[in-house]
C-alpha atoms as a PDB file:
ATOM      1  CA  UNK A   1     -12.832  25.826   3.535  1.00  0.00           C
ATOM      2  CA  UNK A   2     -10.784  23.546   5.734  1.00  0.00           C
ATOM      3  CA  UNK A   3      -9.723  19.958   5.376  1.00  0.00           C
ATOM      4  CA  UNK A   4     -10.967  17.529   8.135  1.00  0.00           C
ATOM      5  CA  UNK A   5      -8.499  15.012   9.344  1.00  0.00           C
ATOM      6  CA  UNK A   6      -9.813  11.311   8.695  1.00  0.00           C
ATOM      7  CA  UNK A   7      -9.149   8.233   9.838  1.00  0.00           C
ATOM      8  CA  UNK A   8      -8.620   5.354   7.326  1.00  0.00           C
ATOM      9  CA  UNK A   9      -8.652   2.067   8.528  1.00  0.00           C
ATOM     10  CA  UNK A  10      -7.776  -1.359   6.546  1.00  0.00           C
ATOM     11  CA  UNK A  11      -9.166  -4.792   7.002  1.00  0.00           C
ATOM     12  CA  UNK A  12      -6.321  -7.411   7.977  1.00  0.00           C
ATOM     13  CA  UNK A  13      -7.186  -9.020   4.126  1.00  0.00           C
ATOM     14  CA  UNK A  14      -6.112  -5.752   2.836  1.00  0.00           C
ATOM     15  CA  UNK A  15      -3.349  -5.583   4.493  1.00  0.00           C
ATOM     16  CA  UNK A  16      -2.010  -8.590   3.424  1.00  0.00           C
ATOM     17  CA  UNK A  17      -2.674  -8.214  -0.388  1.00  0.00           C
ATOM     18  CA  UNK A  18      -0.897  -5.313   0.043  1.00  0.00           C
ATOM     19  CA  UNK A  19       2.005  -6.858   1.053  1.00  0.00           C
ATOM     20  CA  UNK A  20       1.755  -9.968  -1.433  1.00  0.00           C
ATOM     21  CA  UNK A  21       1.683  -7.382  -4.213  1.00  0.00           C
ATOM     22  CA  UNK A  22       4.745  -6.167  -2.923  1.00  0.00           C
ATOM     23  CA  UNK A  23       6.386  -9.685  -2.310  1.00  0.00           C
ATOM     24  CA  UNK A  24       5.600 -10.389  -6.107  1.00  0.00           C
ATOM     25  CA  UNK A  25       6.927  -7.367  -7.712  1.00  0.00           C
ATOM     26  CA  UNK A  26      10.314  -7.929  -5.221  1.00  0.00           C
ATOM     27  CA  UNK A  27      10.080 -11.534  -7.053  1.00  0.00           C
ATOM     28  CA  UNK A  28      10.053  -9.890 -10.640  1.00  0.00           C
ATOM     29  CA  UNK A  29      12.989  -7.472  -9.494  1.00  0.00           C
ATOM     30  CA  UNK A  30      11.845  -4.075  -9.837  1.00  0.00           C
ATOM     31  CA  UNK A  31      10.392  -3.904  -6.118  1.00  0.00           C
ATOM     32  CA  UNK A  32       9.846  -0.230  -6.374  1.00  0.00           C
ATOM     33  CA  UNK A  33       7.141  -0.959  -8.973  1.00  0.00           C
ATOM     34  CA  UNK A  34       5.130  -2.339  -6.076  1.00  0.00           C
ATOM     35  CA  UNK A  35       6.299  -0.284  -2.706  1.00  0.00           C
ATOM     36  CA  UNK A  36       5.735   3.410  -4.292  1.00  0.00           C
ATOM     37  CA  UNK A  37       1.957   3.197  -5.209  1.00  0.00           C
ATOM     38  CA  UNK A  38       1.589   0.675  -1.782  1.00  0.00           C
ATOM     39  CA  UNK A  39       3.301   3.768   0.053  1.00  0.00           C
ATOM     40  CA  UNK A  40       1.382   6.382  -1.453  1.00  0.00           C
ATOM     41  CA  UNK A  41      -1.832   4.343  -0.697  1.00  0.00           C
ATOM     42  CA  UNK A  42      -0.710   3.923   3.577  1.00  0.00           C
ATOM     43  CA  UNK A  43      -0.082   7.934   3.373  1.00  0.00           C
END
């Protein structure tokens, strides 16, 4: 069995709850608390 390649795409709201989840965590100083699941969830 072989794994099909798939396209994801994110609405522009998304996008940018994404990146005010990472602004807040920044804010509360442990910034990697936010960008590693963010990453994992773009890859």
């Amino acid at each position: 069995m072989s794994l099909a390649e798939v396209t994801i795409g994110f609405a522009e709201s998304a996008l940018f709850d994404l990146e005010g989840t990472r602004l807040w965590y920044a804010e509360q100083g442990v910034a990697d608390v936010g960008e590693r699941p963010i990453a994992a969830i773009l890859q």
